[in-house]
C-alpha atoms as a PDB file:
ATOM      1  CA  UNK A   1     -29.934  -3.734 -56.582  1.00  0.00           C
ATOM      2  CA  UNK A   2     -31.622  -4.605 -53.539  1.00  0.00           C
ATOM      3  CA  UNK A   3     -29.255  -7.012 -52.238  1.00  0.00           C
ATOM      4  CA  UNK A   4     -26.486  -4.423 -52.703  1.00  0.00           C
ATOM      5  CA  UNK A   5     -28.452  -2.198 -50.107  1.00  0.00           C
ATOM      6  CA  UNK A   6     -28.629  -4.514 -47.735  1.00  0.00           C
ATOM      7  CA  UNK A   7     -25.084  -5.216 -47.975  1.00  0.00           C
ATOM      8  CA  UNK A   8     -24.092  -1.448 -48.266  1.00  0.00           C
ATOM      9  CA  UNK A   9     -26.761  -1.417 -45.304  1.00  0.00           C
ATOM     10  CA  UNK A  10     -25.009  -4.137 -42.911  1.00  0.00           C
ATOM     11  CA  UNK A  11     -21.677  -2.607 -43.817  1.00  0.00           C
ATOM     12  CA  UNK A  12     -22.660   0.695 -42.174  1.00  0.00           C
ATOM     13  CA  UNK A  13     -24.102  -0.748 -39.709  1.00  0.00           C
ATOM     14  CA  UNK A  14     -20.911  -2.819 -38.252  1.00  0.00           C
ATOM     15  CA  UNK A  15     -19.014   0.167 -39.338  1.00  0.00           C
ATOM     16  CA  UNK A  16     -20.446   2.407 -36.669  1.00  0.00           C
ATOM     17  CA  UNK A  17     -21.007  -0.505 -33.894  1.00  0.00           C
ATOM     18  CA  UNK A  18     -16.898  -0.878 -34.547  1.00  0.00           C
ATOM     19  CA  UNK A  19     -16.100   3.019 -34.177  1.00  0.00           C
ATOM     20  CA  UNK A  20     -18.555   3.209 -30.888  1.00  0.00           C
ATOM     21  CA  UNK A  21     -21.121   4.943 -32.483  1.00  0.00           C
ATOM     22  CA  UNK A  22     -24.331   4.359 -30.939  1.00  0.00           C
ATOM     23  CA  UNK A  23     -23.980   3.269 -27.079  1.00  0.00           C
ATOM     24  CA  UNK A  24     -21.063   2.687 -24.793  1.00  0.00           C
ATOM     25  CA  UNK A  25     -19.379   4.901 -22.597  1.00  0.00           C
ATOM     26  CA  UNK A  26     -18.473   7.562 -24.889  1.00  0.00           C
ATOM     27  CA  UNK A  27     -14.502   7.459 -23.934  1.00  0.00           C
ATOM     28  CA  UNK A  28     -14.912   8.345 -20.836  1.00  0.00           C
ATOM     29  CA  UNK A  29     -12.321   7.057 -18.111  1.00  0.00           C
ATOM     30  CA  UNK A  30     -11.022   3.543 -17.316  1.00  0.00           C
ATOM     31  CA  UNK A  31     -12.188   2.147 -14.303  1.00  0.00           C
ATOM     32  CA  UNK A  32      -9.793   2.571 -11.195  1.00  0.00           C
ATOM     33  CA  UNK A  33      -7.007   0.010 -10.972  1.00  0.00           C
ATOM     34  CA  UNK A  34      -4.010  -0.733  -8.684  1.00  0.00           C
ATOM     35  CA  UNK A  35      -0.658   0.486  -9.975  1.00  0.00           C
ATOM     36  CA  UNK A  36       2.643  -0.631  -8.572  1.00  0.00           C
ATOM     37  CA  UNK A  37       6.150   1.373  -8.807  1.00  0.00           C
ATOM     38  CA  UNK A  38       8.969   0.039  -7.421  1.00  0.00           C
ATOM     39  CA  UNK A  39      12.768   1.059  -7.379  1.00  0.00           C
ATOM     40  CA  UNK A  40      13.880  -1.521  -9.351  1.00  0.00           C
ATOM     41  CA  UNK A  41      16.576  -4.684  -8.627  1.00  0.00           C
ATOM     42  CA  UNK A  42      17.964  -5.345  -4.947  1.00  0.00           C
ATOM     43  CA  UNK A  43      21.747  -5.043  -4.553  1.00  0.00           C
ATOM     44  CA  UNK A  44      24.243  -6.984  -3.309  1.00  0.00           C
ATOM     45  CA  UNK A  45      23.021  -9.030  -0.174  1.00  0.00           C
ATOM     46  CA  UNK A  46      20.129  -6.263   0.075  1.00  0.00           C
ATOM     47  CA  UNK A  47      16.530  -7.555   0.579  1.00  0.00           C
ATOM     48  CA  UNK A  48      14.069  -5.504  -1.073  1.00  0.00           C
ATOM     49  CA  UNK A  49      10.430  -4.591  -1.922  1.00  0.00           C
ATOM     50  CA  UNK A  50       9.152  -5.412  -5.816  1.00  0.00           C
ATOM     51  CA  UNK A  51       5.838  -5.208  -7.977  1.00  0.00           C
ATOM     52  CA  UNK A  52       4.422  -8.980  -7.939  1.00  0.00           C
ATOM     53  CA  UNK A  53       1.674  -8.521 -10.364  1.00  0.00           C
ATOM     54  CA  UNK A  54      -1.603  -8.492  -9.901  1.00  0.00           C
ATOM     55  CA  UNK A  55      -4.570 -10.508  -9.458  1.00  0.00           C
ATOM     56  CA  UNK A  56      -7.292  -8.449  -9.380  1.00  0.00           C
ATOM     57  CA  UNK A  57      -8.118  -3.780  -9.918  1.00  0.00           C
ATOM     58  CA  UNK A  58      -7.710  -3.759  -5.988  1.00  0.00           C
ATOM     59  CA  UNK A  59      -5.128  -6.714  -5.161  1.00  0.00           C
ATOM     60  CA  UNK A  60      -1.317  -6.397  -5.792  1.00  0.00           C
ATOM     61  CA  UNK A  61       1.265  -9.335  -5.201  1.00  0.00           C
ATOM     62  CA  UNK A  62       4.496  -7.896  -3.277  1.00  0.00           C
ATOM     63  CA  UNK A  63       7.906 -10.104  -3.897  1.00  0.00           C
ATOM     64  CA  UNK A  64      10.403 -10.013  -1.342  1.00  0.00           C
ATOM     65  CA  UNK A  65      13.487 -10.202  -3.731  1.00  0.00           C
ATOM     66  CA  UNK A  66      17.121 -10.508  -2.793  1.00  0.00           C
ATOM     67  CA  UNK A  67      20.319  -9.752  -4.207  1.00  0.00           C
ATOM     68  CA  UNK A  68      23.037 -12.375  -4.285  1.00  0.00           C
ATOM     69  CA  UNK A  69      26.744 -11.190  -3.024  1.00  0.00           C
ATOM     70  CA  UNK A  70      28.912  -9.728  -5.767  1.00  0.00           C
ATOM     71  CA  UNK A  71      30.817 -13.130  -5.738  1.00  0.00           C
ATOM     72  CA  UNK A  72      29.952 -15.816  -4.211  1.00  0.00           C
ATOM     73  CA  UNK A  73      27.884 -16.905  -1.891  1.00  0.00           C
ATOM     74  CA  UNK A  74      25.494 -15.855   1.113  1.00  0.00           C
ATOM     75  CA  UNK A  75      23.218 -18.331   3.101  1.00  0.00           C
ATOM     76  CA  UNK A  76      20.763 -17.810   5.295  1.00  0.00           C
ATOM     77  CA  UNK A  77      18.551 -18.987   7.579  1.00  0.00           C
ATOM     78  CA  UNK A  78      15.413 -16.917   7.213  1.00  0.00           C
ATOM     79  CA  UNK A  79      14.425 -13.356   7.818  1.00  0.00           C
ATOM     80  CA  UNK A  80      12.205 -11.561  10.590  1.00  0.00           C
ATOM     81  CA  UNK A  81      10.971  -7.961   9.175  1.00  0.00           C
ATOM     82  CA  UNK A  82       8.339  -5.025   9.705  1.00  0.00           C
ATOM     83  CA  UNK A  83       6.836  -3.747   6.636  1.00  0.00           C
ATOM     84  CA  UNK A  84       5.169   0.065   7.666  1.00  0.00           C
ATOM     85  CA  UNK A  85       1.872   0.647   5.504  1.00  0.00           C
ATOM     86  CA  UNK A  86      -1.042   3.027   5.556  1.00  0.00           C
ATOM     87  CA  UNK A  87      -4.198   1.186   6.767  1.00  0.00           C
ATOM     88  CA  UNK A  88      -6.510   4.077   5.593  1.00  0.00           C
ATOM     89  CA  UNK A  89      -5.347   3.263   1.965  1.00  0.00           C
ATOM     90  CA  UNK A  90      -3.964  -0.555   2.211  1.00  0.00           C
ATOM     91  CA  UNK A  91      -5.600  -3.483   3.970  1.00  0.00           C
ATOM     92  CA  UNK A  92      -2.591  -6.428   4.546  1.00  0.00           C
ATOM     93  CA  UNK A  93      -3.878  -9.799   3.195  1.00  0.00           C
ATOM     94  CA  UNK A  94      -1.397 -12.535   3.317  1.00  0.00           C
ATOM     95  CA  UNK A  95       2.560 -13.706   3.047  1.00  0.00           C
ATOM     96  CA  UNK A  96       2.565 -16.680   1.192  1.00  0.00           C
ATOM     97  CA  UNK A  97       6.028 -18.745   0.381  1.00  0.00           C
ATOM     98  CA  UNK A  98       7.354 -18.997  -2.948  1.00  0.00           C
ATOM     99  CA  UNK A  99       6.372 -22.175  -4.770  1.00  0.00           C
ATOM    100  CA  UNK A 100       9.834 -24.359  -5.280  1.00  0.00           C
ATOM    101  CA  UNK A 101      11.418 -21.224  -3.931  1.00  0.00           C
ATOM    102  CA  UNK A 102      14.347 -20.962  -1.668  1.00  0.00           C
ATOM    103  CA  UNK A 103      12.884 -21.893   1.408  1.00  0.00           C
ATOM    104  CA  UNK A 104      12.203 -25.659   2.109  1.00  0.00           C
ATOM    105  CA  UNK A 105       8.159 -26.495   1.545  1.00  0.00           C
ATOM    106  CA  UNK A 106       8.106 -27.125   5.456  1.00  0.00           C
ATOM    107  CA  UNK A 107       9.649 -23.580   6.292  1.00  0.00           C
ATOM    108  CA  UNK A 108       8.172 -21.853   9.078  1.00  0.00           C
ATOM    109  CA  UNK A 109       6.198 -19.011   8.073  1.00  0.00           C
ATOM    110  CA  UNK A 110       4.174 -16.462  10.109  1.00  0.00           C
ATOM    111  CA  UNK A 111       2.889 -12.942   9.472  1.00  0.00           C
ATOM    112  CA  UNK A 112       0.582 -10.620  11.633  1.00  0.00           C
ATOM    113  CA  UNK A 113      -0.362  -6.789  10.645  1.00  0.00           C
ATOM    114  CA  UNK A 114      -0.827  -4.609  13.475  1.00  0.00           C
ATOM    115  CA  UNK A 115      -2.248  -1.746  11.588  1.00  0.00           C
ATOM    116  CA  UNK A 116      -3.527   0.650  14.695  1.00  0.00           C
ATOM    117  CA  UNK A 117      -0.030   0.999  16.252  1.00  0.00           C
ATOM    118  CA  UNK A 118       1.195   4.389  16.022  1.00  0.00           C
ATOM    119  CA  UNK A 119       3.235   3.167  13.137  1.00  0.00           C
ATOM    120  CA  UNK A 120       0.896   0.891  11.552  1.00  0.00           C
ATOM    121  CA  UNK A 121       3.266  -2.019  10.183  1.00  0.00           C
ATOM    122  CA  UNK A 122       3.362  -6.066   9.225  1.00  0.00           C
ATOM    123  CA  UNK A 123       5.479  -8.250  11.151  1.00  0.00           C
ATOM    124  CA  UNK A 124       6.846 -11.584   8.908  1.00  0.00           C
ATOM    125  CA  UNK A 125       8.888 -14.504  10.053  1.00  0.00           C
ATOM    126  CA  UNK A 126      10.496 -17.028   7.258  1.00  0.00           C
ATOM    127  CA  UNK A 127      12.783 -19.653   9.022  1.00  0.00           C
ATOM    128  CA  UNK A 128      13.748 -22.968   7.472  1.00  0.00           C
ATOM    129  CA  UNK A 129      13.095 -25.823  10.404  1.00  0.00           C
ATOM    130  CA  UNK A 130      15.969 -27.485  11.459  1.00  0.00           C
ATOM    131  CA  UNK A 131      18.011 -30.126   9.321  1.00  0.00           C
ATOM    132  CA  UNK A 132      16.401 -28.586   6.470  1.00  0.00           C
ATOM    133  CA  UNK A 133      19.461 -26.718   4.250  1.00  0.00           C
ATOM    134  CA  UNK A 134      20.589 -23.302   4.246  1.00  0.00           C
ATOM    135  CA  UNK A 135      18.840 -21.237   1.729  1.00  0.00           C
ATOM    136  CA  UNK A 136      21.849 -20.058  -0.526  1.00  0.00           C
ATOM    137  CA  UNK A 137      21.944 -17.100  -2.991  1.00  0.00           C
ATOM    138  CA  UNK A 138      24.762 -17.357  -5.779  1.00  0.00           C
ATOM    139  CA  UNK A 139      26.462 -13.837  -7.022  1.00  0.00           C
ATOM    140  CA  UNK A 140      24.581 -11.759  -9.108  1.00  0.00           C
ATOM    141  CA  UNK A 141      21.118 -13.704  -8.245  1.00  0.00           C
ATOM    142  CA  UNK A 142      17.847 -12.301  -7.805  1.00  0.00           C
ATOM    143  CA  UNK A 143      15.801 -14.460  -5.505  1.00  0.00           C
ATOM    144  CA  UNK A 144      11.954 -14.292  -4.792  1.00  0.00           C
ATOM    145  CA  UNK A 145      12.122 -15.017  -1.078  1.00  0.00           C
ATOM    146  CA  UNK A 146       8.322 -14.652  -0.685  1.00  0.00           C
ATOM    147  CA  UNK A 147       5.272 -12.860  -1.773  1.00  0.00           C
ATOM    148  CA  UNK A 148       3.674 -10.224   0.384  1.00  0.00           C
ATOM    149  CA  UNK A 149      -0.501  -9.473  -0.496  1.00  0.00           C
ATOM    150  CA  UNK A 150      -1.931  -5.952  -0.194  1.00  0.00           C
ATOM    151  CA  UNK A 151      -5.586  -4.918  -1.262  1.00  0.00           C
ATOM    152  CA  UNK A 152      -7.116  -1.504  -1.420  1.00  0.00           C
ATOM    153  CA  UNK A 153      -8.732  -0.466   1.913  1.00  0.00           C
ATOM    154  CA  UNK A 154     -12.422  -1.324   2.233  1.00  0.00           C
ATOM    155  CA  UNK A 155     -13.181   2.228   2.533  1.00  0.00           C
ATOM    156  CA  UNK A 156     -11.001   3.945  -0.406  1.00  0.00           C
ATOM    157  CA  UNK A 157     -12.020   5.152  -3.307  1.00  0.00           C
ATOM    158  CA  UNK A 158      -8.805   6.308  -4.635  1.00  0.00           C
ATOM    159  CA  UNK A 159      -5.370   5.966  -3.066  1.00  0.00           C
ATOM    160  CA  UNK A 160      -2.837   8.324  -3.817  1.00  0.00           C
ATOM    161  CA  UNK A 161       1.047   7.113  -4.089  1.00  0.00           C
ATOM    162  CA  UNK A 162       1.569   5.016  -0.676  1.00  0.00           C
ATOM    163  CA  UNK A 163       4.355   4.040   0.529  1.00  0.00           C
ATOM    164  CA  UNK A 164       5.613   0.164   1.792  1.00  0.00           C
ATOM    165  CA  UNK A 165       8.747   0.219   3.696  1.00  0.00           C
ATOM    166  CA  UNK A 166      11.020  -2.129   5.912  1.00  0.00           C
ATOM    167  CA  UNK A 167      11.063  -0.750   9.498  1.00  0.00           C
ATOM    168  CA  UNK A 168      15.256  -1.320   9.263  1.00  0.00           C
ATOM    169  CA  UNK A 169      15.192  -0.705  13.071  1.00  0.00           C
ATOM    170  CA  UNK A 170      12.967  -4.427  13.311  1.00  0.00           C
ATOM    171  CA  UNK A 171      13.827  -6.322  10.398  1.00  0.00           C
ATOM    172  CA  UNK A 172      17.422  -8.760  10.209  1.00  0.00           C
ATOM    173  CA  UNK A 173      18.090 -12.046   8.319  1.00  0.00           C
ATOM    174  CA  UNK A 174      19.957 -14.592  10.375  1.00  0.00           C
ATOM    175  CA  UNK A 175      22.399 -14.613   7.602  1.00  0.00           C
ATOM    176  CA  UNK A 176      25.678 -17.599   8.230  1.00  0.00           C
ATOM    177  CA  UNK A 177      28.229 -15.277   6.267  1.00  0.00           C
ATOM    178  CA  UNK A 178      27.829 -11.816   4.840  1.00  0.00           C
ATOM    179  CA  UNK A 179      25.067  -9.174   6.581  1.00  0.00           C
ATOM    180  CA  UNK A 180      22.376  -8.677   4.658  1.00  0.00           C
ATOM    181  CA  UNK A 181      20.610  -4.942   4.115  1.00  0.00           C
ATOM    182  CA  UNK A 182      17.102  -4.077   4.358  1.00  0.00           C
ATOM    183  CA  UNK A 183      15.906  -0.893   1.972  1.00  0.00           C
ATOM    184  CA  UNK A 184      12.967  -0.409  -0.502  1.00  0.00           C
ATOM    185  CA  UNK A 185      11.000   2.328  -2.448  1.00  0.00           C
ATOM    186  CA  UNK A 186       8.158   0.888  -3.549  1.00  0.00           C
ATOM    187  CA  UNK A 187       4.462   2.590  -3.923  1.00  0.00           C
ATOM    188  CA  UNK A 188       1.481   1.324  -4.242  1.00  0.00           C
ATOM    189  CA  UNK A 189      -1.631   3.961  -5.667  1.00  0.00           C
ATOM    190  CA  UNK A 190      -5.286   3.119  -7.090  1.00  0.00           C
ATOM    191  CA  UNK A 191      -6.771   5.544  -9.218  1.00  0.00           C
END
């Protein structure tokens, strides 16, 4: 009879630790986190903005994604582009190639933010050195050109939908055949 206690005992007793009886936070709210909304895939020889994932609550990986022709081919050289941004919600961490991407592994690749211009934007530079091949997207691809870092400003707590654009006025690809298009509607919040 006594052993049946205890066991009647212990079974209450993980039965309430596993419903949160007894401590935690009481279901309150889930600690801020960085949430990414983008417009979906880029069109036809369009460069575009796209949710990279994660790697941290306050650290979001942008892809710079584009479309292939609608048949077939467009090759390029590299791209120069602004991206605009909010530096009292965003800080601008890095542009990093893609691993066995499109560009060659000795691609040139430089990127500066200038956040207290009057529009505060990122200036990026992907060029493939000479003798190295044209970077070539087939119909219907979607390429990963590079990845684009963004953390939560130091100073925010929360940061309401922000917008990341291309400044289309400063941003071209030194494309060999078809132009390529600049557009994007992606957001970045953190709440």
């Amino acid at each position: 009879m006594m052993a049946r206690r205890f066991l009647l005992l212990g079974f209450a007793a993980a039965l309430m630790t596993a419903v949160g009886c007894g401590g935690g936070d009481g279901g309150g709210t889930p600690p801020p986190a960085l949430v990414c909304a983008d417009g979906g895939a880029a069109s036809a020889n369009a460069v575009t903005l796209a949710c990279g994932g994660t790697t941290n609550p306050t650290t979001e990986q942008i892809d710079v994604v584009i479309g292939g022709p609608t048949m077939g081919t467009t090759s390029l050289r590299g791209l120069n582009f602004d991206v605009t941004y909010d530096p009292a919600e965003l800080t601008f961490v890095s542009a990093t190639a893609v691993s066995g991407g499109p560009f060659s592994a000795s691609a040139l690749l430089a990127a500066m933010a200038f956040p207290l211009d009057p529009v505060p934007h990122v200036v990026v530079s992907i060029q493939q050195v000479s003798g190295d091949p044209d970077v070539a997207i087939d119909a219907g691809q979607q390429v990963v050109l590079l990845h684009l870092t963004f953390a939560i400003a130091s100073s925010a707590t929360t940061v309401p939908p922000t917008p990341l654009d291309f400044d289309g006025a400063a941003s071209e690809a030194t494309p060999l055949a078809a132009a390529v298009s600049f557009g994007s509607s992606l957001t970045l919040s953190y709440q």
